[in-house]
Protein backbone atom coordinates (compact mmCIF):
# COMPACT_ATOMS: atom_id res chain seq x y z
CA UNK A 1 12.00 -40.12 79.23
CA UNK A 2 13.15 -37.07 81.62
CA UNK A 3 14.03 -33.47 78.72
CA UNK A 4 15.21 -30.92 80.03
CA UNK A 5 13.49 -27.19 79.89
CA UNK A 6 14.78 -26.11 76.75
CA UNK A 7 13.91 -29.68 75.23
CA UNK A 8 10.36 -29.64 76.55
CA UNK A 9 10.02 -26.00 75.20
CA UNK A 10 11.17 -26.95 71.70
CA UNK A 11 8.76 -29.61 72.16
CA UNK A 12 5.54 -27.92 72.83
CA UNK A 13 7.33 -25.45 69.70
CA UNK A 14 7.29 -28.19 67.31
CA UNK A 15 4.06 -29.51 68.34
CA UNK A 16 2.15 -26.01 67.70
CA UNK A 17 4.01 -25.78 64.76
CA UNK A 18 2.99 -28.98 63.40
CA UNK A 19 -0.89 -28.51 64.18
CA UNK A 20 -0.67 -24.94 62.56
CA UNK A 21 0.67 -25.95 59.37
CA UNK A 22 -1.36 -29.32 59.32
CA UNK A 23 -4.73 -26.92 59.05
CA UNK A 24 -2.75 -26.20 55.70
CA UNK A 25 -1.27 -28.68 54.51
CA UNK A 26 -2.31 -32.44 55.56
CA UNK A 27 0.90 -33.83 57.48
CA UNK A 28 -0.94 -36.06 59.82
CA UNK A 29 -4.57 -36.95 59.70
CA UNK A 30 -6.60 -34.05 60.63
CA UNK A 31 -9.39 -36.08 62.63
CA UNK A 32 -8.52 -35.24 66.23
CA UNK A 33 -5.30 -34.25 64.99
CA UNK A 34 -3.83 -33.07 68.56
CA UNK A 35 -4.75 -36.43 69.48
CA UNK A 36 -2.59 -37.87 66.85
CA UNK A 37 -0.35 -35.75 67.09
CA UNK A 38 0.53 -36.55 70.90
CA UNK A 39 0.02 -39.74 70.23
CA UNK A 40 3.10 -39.19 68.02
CA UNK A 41 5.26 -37.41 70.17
CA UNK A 42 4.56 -39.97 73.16
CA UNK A 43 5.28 -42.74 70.64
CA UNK A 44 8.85 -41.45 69.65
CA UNK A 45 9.91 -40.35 73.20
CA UNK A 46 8.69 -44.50 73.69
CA UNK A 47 10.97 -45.57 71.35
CA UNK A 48 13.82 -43.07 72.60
CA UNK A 49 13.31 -44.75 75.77
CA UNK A 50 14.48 -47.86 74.79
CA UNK A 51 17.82 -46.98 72.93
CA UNK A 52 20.24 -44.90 73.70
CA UNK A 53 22.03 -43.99 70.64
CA UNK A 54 26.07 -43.75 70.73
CA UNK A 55 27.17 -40.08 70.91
CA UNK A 56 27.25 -38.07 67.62
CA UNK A 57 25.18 -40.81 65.89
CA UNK A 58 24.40 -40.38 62.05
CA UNK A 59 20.67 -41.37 62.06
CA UNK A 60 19.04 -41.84 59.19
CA UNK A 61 15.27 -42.12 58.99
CA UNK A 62 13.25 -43.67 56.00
CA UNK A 63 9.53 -42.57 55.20
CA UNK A 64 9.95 -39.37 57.79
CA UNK A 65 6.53 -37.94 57.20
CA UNK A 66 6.02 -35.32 59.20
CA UNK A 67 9.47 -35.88 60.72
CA UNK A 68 8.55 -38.61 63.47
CA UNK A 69 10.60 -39.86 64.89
CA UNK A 70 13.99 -38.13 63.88
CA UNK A 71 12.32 -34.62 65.29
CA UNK A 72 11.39 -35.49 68.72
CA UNK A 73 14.85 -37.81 69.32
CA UNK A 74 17.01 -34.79 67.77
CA UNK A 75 14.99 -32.18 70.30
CA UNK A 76 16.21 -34.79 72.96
CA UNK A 77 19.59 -35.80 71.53
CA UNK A 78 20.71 -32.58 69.79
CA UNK A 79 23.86 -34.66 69.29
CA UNK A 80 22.14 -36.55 66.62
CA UNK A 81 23.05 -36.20 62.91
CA UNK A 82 20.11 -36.64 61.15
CA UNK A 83 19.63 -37.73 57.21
CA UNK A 84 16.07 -37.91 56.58
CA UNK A 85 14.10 -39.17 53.56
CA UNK A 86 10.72 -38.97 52.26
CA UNK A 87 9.46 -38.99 49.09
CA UNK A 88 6.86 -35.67 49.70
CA UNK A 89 8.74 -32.69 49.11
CA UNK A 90 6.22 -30.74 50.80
CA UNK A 91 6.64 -33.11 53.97
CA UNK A 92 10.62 -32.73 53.63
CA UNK A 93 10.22 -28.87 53.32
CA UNK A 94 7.91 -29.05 56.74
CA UNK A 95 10.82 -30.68 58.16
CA UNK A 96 13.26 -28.18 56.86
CA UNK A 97 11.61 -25.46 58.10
CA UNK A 98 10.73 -27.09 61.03
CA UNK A 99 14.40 -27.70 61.82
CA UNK A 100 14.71 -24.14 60.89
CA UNK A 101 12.10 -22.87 63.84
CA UNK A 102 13.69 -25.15 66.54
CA UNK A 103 17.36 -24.35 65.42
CA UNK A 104 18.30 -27.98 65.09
CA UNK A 105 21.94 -28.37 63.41
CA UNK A 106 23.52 -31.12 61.10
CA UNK A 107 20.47 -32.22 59.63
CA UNK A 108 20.29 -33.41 55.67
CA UNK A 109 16.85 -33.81 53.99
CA UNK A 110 16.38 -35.49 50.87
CA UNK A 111 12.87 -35.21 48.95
CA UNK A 112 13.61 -38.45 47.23
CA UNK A 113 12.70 -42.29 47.47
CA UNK A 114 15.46 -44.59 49.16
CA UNK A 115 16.08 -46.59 46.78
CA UNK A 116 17.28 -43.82 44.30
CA UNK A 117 19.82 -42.30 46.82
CA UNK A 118 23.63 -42.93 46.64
CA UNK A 119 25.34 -44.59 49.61
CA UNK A 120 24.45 -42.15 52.72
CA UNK A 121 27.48 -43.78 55.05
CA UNK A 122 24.89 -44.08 58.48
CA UNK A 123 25.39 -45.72 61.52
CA UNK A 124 21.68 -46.40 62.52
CA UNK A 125 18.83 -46.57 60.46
CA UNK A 126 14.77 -45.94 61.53
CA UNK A 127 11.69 -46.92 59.95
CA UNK A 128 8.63 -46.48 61.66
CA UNK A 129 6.06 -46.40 59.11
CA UNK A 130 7.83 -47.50 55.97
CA UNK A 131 6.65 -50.90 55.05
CA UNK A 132 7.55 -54.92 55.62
CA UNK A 133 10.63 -55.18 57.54
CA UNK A 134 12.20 -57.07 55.06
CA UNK A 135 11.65 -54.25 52.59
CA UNK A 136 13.65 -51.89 54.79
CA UNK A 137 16.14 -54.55 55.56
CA UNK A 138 16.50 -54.51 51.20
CA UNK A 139 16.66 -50.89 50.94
CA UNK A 140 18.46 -49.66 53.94
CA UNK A 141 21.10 -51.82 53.90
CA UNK A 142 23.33 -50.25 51.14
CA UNK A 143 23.61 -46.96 53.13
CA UNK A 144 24.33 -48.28 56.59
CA UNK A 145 27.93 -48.81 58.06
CA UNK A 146 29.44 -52.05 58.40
CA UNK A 147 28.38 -52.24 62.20
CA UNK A 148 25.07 -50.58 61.24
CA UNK A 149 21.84 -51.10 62.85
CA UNK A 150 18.16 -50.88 61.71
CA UNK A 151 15.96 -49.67 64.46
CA UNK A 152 12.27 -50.44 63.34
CA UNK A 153 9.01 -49.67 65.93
CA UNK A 154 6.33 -52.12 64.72
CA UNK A 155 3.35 -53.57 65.68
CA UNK A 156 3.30 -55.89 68.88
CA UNK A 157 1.38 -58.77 66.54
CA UNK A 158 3.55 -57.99 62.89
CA UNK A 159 5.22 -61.16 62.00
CA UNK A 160 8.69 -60.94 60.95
CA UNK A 161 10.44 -63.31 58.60
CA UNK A 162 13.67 -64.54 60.60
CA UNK A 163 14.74 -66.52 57.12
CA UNK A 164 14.14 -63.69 54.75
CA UNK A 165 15.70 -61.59 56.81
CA UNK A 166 18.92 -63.80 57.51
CA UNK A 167 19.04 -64.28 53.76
CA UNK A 168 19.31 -60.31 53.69
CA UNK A 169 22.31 -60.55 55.79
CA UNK A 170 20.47 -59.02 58.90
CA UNK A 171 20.03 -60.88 62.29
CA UNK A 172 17.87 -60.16 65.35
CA UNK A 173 20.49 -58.03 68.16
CA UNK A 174 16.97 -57.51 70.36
CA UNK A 175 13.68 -57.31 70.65
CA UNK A 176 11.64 -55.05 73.21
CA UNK A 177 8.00 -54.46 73.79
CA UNK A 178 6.44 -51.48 74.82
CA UNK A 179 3.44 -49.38 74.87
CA UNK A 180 2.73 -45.92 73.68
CA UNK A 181 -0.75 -44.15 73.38
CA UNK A 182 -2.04 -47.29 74.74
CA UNK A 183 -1.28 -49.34 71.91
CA UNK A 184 1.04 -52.29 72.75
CA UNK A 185 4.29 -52.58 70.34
CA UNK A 186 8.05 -54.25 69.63
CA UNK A 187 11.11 -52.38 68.78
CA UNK A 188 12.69 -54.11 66.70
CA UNK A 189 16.91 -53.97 66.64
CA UNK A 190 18.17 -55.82 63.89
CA UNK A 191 22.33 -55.67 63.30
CA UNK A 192 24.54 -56.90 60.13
CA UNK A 193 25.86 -60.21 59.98
């Protein structure tokens, strides 16, 4: 995916950032950690790639971490309104203050788990790292939208369970594979009944 100056700069600003306060405070593993790291950033731009969100999307993402991917597709979409969610205050105040650094508007953090969140009203949600897709299909579908959309990066060889996820009311709208970092994977775009 093509950013333009100010979104590569941010970029290589969040990047930096990240590795500095990972030598603190472990974010992302800290064995070859700009390796990781980059392998990160090339992973989210992948998944960018392959959807182009609506303009002015509200985008929430479940089990942020170190922000990944809502960071890098807000650098590139500042458009984006961002609700993210982790359960590691010290990994949502990295992402505050990250936000902070790279002057990244409308974004909401919550240091809490999913399931203990009221209704958040989203029109797409992301999961890259979270768990079973059916899990995220149970927890994420009381704060999307009617016409709501999961968007879930997973493994090329992760087996999904069509049934049990029909029987959560979501079906398959798509499924793309990809590669990022070398590593071959499916993006995964599952809509409401």
């Amino acid at each position: 995916m093509l950013l333009d100056t100010e979104a590569e700069r941010k970029l290589e600003q969040f990047r930096a950032h990240l590795l500095d306060v990972n030598r603190r405070i472990n974010l992302v593993s800290r064995k070859n950690s700009s390796q990781v790291v980059d392998g990160l950033i090339a992973d989210s731009l992948a998944i960018l790639a392959l959807f182009d969100y609506p303009i002015a999307t509200r985008l929430l993402d479940i089990g942020s971490g170190a922000g990944f991917p809502w960071i890098v597709h807000k650098i590139a979409r500042p458009d984006l309104r961002i609700v993210s969610v982790d359960a590691s205050q010290r990994k949502i105040e990295f992402q505050r203050e990250s936000a902070r650094l790279l002057g990244l508007a409308d974004c909401e953090f919550h240091a809490a788990r999913i399931e203990s969140l009221p209704q958040l009203g989203v029109d797409f949600c992301i999961a890259k790292a979270f768990g079973r897709v059916e899990l995220i299909c149970e927890l994420a579908g009381k704060h999307l939208n009617p016409a709501g959309r999961l968007l879930l990066p997973r493994s090329a060889t992760e087996p999904v369970d069509i049934e049990a996820i029909g029987a959560l009311g979501f079906g398959f709208e798509r499924e793309t594979a990809y590669e990022a970092v070398g590593k071959q994977a499916k993006l995964l775009v599952l809509r409401r009944q």
